[in-house]
Protein backbone atom coordinates (compact mmCIF):
# COMPACT_ATOMS: atom_id res chain seq x y z
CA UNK A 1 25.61 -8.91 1.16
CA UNK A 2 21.86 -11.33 1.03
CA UNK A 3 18.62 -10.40 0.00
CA UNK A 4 15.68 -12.35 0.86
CA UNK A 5 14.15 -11.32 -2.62
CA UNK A 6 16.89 -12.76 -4.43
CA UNK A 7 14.95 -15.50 -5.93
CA UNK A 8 12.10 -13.24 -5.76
CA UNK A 9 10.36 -12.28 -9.01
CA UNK A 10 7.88 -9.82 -9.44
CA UNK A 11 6.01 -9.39 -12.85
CA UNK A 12 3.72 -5.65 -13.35
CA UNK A 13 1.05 -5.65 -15.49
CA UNK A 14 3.27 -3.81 -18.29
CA UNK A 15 5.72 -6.55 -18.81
CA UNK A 16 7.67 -5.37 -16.26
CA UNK A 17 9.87 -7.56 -13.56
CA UNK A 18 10.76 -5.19 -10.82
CA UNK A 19 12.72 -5.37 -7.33
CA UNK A 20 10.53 -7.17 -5.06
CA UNK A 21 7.82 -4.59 -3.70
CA UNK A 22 8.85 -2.25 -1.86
CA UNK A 23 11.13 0.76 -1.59
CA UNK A 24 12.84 -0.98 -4.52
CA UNK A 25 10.08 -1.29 -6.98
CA UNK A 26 10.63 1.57 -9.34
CA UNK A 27 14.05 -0.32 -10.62
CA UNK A 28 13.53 -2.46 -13.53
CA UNK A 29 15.21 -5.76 -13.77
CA UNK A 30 13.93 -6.47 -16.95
CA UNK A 31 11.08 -5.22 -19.13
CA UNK A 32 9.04 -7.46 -22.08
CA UNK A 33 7.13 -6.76 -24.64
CA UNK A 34 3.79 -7.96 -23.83
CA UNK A 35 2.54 -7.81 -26.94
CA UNK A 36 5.28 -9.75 -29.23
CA UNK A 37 4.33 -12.61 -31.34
CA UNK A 38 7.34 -14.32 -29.77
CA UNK A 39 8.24 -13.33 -25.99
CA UNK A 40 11.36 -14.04 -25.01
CA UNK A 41 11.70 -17.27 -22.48
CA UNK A 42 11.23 -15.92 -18.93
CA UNK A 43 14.14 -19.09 -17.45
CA UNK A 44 16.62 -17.84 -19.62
CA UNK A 45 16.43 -14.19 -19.80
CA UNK A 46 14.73 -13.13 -16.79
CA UNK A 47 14.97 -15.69 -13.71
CA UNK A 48 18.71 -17.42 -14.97
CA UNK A 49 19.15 -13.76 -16.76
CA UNK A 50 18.67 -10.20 -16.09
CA UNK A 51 18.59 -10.88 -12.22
CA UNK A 52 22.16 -13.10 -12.75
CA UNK A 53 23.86 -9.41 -12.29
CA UNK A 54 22.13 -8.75 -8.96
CA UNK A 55 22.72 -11.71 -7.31
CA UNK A 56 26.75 -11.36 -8.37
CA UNK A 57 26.55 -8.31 -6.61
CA UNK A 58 25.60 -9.63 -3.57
CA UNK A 59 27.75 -12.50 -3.64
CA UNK A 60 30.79 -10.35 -3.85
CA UNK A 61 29.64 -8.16 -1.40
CA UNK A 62 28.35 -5.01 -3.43
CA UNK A 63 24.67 -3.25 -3.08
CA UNK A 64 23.11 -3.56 -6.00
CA UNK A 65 21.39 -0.76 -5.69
CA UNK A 66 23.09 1.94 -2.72
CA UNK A 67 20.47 4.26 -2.84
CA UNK A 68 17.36 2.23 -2.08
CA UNK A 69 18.81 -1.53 -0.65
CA UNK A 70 19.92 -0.53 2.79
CA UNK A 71 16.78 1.38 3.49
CA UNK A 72 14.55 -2.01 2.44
CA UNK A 73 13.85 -4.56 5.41
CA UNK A 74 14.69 -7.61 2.85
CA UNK A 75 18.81 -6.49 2.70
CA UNK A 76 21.08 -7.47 5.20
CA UNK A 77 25.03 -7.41 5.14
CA UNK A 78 25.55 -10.84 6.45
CA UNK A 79 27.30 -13.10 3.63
CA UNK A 80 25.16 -14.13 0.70
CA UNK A 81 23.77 -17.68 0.70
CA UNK A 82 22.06 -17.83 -2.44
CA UNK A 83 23.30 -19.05 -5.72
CA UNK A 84 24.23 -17.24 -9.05
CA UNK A 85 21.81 -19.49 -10.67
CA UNK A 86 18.72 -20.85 -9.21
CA UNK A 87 15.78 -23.26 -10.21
CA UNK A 88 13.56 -21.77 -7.42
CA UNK A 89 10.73 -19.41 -7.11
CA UNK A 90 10.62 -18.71 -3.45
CA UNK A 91 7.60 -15.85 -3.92
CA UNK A 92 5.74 -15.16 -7.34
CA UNK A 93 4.52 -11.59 -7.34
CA UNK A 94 1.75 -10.99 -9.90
CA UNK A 95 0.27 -7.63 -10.43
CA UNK A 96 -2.66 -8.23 -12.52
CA UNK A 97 -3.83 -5.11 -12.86
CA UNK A 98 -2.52 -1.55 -12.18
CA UNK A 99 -5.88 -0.38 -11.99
CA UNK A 100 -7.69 0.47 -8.84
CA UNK A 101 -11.62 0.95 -8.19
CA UNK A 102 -10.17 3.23 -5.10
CA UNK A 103 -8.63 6.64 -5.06
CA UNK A 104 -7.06 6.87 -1.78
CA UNK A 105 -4.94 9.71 -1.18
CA UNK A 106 -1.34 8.27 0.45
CA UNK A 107 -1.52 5.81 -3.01
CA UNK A 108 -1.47 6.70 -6.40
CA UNK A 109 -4.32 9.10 -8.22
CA UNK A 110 -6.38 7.84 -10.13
CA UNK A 111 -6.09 10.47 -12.43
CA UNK A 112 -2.41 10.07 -12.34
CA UNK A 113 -2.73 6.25 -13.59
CA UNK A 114 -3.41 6.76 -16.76
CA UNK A 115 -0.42 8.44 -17.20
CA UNK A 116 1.87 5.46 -16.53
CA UNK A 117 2.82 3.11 -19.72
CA UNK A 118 0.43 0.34 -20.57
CA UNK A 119 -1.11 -1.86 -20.66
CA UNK A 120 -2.98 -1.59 -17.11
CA UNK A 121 -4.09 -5.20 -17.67
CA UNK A 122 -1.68 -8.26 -17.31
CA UNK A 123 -3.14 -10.18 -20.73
CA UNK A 124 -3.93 -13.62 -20.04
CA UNK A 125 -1.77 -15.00 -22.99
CA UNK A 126 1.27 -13.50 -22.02
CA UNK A 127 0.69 -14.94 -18.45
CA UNK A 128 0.42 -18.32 -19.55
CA UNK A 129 3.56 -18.32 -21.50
CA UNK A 130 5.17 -17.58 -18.62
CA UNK A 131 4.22 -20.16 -16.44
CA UNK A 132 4.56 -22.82 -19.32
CA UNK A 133 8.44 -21.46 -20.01
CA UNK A 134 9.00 -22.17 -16.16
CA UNK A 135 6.92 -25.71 -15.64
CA UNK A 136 8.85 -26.81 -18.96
CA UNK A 137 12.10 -26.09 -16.99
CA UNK A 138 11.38 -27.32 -14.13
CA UNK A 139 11.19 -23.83 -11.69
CA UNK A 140 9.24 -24.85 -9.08
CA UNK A 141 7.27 -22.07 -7.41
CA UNK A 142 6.60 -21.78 -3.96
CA UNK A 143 3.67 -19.22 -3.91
CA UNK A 144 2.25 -16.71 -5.79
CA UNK A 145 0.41 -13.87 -5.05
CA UNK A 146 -2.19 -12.03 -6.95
CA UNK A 147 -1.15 -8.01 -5.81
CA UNK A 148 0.61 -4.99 -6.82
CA UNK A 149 -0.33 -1.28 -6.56
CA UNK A 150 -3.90 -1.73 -8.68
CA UNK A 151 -7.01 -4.16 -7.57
CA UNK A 152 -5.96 -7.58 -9.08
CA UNK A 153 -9.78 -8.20 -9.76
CA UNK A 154 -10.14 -5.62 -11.67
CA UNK A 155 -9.08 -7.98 -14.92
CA UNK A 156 -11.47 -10.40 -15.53
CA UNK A 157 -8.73 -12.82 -16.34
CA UNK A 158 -7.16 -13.13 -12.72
CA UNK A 159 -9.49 -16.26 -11.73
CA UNK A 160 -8.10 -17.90 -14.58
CA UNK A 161 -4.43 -16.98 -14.15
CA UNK A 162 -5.15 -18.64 -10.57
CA UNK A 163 -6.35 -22.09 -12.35
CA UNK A 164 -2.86 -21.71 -14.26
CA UNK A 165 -0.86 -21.57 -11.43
CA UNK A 166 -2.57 -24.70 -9.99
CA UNK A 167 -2.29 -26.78 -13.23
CA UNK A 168 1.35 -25.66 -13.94
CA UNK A 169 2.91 -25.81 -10.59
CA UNK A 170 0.54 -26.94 -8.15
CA UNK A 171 1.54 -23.95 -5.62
CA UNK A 172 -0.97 -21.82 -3.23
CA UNK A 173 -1.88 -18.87 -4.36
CA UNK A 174 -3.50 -15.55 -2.55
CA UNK A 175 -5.49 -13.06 -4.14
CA UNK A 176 -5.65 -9.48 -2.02
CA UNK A 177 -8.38 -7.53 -2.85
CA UNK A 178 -9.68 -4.37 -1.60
CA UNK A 179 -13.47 -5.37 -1.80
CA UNK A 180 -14.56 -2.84 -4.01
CA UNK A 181 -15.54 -4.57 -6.81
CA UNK A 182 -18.30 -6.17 -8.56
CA UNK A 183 -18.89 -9.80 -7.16
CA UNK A 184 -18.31 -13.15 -9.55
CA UNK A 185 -18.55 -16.02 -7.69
CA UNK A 186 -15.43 -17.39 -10.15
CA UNK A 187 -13.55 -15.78 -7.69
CA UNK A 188 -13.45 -18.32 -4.53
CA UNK A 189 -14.58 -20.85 -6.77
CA UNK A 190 -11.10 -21.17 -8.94
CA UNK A 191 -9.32 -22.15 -6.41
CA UNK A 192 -7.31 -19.95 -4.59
CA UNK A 193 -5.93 -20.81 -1.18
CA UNK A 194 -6.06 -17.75 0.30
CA UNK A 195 -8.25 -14.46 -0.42
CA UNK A 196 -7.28 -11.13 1.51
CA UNK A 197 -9.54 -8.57 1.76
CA UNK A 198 -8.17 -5.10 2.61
CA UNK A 199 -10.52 -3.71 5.08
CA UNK A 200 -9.12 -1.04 7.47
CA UNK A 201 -12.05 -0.44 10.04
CA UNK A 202 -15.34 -2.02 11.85
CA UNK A 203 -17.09 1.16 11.08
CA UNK A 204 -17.35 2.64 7.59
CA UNK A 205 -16.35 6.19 9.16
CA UNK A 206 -13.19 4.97 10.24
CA UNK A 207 -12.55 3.00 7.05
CA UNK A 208 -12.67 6.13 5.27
CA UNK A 209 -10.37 7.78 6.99
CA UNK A 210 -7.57 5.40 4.93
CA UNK A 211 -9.41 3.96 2.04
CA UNK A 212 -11.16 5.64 -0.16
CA UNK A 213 -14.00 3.13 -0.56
CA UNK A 214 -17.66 1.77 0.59
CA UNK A 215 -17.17 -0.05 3.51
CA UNK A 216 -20.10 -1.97 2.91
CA UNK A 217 -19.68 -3.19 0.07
CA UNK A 218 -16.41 -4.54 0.92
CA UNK A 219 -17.97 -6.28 3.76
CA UNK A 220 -20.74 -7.71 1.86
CA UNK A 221 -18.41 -9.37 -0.84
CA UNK A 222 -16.09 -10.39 2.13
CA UNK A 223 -19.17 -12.51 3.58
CA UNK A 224 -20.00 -13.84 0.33
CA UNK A 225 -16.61 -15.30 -0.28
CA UNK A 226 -16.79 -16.30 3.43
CA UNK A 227 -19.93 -18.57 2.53
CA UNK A 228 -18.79 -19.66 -0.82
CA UNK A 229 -14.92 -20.59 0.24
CA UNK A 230 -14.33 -24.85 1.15
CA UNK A 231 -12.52 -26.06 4.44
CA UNK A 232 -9.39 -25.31 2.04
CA UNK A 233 -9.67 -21.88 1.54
CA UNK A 234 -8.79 -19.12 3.90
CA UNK A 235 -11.15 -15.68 3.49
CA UNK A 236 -9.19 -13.24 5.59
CA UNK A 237 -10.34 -9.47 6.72
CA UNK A 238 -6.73 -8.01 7.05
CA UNK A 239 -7.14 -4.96 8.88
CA UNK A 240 -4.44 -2.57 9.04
CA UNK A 241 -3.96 -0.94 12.45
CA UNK A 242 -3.97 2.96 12.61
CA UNK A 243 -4.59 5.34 15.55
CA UNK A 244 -8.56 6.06 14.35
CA UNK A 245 -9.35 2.57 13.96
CA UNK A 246 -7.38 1.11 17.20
CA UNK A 247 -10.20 1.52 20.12
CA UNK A 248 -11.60 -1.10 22.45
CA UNK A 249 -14.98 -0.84 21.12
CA UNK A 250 -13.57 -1.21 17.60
CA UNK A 251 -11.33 -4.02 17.79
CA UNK A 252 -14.28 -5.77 19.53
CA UNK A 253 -16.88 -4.82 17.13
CA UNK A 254 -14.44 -6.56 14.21
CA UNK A 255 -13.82 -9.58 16.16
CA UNK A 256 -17.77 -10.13 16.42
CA UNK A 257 -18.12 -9.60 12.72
CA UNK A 258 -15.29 -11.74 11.97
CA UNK A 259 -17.22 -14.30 14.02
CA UNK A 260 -20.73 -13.93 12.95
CA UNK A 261 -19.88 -14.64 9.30
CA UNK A 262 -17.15 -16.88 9.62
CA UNK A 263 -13.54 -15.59 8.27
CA UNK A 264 -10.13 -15.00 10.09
CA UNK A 265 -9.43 -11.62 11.35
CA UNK A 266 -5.63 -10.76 10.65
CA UNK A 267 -4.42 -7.73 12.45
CA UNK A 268 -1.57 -5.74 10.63
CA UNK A 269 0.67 -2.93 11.32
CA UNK A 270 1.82 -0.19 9.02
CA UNK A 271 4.49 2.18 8.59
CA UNK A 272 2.58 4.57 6.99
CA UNK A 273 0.97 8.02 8.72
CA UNK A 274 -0.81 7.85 11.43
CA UNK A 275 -0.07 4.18 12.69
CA UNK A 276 -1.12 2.59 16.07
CA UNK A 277 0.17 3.89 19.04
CA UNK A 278 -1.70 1.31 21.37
CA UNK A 279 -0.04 -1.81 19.02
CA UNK A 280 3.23 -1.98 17.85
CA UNK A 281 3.71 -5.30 17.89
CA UNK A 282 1.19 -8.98 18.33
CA UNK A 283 2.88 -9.25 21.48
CA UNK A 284 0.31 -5.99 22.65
CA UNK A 285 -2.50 -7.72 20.85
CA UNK A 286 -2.62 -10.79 22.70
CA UNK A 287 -2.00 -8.63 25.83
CA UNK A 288 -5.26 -6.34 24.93
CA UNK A 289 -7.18 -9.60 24.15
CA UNK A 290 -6.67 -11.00 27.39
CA UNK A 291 -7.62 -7.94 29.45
CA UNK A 292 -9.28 -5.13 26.91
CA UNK A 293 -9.74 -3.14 29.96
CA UNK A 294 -6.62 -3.05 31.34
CA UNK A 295 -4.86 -1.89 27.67
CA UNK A 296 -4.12 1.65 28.39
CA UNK A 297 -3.81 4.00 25.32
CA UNK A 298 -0.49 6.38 24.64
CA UNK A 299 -0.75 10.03 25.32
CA UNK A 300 -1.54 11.75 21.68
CA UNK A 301 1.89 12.28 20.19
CA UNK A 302 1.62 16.01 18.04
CA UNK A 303 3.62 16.90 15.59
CA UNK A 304 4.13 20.47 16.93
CA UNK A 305 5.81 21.46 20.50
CA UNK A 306 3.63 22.51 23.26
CA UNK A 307 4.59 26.53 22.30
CA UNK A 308 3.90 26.00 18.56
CA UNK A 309 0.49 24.39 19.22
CA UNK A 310 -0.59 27.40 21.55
CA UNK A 311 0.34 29.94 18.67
CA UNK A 312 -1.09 27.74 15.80
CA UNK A 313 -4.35 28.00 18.38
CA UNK A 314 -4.17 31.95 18.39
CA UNK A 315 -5.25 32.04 14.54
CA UNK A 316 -8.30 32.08 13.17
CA UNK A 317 -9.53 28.38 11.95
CA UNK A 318 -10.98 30.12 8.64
CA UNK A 319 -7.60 31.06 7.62
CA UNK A 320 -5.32 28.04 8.14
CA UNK A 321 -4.57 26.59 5.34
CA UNK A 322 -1.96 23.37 4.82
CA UNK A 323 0.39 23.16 1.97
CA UNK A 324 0.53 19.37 0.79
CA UNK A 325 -2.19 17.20 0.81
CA UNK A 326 -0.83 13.53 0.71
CA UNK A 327 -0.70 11.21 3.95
CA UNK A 328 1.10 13.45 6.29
CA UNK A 329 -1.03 16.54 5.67
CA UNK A 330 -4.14 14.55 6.60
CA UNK A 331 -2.21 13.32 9.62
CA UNK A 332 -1.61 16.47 10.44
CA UNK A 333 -5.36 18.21 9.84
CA UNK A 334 -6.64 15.46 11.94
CA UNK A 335 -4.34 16.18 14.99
CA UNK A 336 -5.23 19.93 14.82
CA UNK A 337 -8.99 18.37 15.03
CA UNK A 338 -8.27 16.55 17.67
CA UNK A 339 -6.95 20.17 19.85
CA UNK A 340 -10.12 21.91 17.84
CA UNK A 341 -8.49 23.52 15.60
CA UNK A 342 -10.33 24.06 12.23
CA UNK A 343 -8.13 23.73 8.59
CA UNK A 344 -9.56 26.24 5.94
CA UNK A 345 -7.80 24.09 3.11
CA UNK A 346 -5.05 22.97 1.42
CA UNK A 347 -2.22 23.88 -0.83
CA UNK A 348 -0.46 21.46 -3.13
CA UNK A 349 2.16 21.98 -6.09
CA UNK A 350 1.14 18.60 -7.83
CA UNK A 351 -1.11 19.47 -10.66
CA UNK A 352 -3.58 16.70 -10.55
CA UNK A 353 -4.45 17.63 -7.24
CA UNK A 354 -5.44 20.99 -7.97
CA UNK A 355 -9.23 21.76 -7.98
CA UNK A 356 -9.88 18.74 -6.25
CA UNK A 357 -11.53 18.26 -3.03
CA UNK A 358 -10.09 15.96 -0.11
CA UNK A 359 -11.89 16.09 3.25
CA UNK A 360 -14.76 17.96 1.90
CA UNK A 361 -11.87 20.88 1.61
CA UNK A 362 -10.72 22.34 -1.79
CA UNK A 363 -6.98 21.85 -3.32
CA UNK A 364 -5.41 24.97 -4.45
CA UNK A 365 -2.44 25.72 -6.11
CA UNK A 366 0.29 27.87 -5.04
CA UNK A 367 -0.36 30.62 -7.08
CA UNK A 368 -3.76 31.07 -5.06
CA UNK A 369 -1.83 32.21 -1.96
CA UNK A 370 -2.20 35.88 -2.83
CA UNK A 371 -6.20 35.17 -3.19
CA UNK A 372 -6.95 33.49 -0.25
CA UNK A 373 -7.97 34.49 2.97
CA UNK A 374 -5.17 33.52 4.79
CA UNK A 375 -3.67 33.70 8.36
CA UNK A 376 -1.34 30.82 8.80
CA UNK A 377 0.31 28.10 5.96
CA UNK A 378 1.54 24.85 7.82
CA UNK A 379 3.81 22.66 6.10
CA UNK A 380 1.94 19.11 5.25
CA UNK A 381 5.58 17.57 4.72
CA UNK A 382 9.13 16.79 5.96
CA UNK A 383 10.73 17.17 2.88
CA UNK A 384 10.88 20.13 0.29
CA UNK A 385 10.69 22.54 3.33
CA UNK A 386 13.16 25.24 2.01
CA UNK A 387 11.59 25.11 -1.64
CA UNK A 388 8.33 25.11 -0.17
CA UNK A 389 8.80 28.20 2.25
CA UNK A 390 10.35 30.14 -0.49
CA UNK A 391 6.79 29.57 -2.27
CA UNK A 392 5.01 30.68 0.73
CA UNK A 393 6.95 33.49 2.28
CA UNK A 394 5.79 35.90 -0.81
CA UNK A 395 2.75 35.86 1.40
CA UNK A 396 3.32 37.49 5.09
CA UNK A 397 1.47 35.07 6.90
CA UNK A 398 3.01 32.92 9.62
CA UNK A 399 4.56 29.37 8.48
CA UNK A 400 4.65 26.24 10.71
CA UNK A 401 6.47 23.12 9.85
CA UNK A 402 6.84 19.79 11.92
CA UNK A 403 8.63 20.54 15.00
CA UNK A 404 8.37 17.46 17.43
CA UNK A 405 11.19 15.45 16.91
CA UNK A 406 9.16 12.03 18.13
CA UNK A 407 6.81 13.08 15.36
């Protein structure tokens, strides 16, 4: 068995050095105490350490973790040609801070957060010691990049950790931010290679309909860096690829901005809700760039079959209600949209959701069904479906859940 993220490591803010990110980033490898007078040396007990097990798995051909590894696009079964032991940092993950300046509603609440064990920040002191443990044993470090699941500029210190890298082991380093922050110029200026900004949309309507964040703000700190960055530095708009933001007019508009103030316009895809149906691959980009015209756009793909649509379109849009808003319920009130069909509001078991408004429409909690005006419940979700209809069907309303299979 090989993993690509076998001399991988990736530190959290809370002292924690996870499976690479990904579907394997809720195991812990190994977990410090952040806070200790005298942290324990990263070589020996993390790098040439905890991950020793993991890489013995491999190398006798076990998964180290069956659940989660052959679901993750960084495990293959072909024979495993690492080593036990290793005095190389292929990637250096850094998740400065677990904090986010955004709330958007397929990541995690910002309520919720607060919730998770501290601290939020990655301190500064415990950062250095790390990198001094592995320049003092000679690890070198191919890259390391500044991002996790908070806004790495959200602690002040990240410009400095940056300056750390570059005296300790002379690697590039990349900073991804989501633009939504309040500007120091410290941050082009301490030298990182590369700064990503996060920006999902030419138009701040379409941004919105993924991030939860001013568009124009974004843009504006984006253009500063752009001015501020040497011929050494890369400022780049990454722009994640979704069916709302994927039109001729708005791919051009981006490429003209990208232009006028001077970055490089990186087009990504996504396996999350709601993806690109006109670009699945940058084989159709350089087809669409050549003759925008000529790129002809899918049919809409529904999640309901042709007879479920035409009875969801019978009801009444004041009563429709959808129980679970996360990613795939939005997906799914925005197809409805799309046939004119109006949602009423949502339903969702997760109690930091409740009495919260997404999409201008309130969250309720189950025990409102028997309230509400009601005339239909869809199912926002392809799991929990049984637990979920037993919820609804004390109410005698009509339930619909997912029923194309190409959904």
């Amino acid at each position: 068995m090989h993993c690509k993220a076998w001399n991988y490591l990736f530190l959290r803010a809370n002292g924690e050095y996870n499976c690479y990110c990904g579907p394997g980033e809720n195991y812990v490898i190994f977990k410090d105490t952040l806070v200790s007078s005298a942290p324990v040396n990263i070589v020996d007990n993390v790098i040439n350490g905890a991950y020793i097990a993991i890489r013995q798995k491999l190398k006798d051909g076990r998964i180290p973790f069956p659940d989660t590894c052959p679901h993750c696009g960084l495990f293959s079964d072909e024979a495993f040609h690492g080593s036990i032991y290793t005095d190389t940092i292929d990637s250096f993950q850094v998740e400065a801070s677990f904090r986010c300046t955004l709330n958007c509603s397929i990541c995690i609440p910002r309520s919720v957060r607060t919730r998770f064990p501290g601290p939020h920040d990655l301190p500064i002191g415990y950062f250095e010691k790390v990198v001094k443990d592995m320049a003092e044993r000679h690890i070198s470090v191919a890259n390391v990049s500044f991002c996790g699941k908070g806004e790495p500029l959200m602690n002040p210190h990240t410009p400095e950790m940056v300056s750390l890298v570059r005296d300790f082991f002379k690697a590039p380093t990349t900073i991804t931010t989501n633009g939504n922050i309040s500007w120091r110029d410290e941050i082009v200026t301490c030298g990182v290679n590369d700064l990503i900004f996060s920006i999902d949309g030419a138009t701040s309507s379409s941004y919105r309909k993924y991030r939860d964040g001013n568009w124009r703000l974004a843009m504006e700190n984006m253009t500063r860096a752009g001015k501020l960055s040497t011929p050494t530095q890369r400022v780049i708009w990454k722009y994640i690829l979704f069916s709302h933001n994927d039109s001729n007019e708005e791919l051009q508009e981006a490429k003209r901005i990208a232009e006028d103030i001077g970055v490089e316009l990186f087009f990504d895809f996504t396996n999350a809700p709601n993806p690109s149906r006109r670009f699945k691959d940058r084989a159709d980009l350089q087809r669409f760039w050549k003759s925008p015209d000529e790129h002809q756009c899918p049919a809409p793909l529904y999640p309901f079959i042709p007879e479920t649509l035409a009875e969801i379109r019978q009801l009444p849009d004041r009563g429709i209600y959808i129980f679970g808003a996360g990613a795939i319920g939005l997906e799914l009130k925005r197809c409805l949209e799309m046939e004119g069909i109006g949602v009423a509001g949502w339903i969702d078991s997760a109690r930091h959701k409740q009495g919260t408004v997404l999409e201008e429409l309130e969250i309720h909690p189950p025990e409102d069904l028997s309230t509400l005006d009601i005339s239909a419940v869809i199912l926002g979700t392809k799991t929990r479906i049984p637990e979920i209809k037993n919820i609804v069907q004390k109410v005698p309303v009509p339930v619909f859940a997912i029923d194309n299979p190409d959904y």
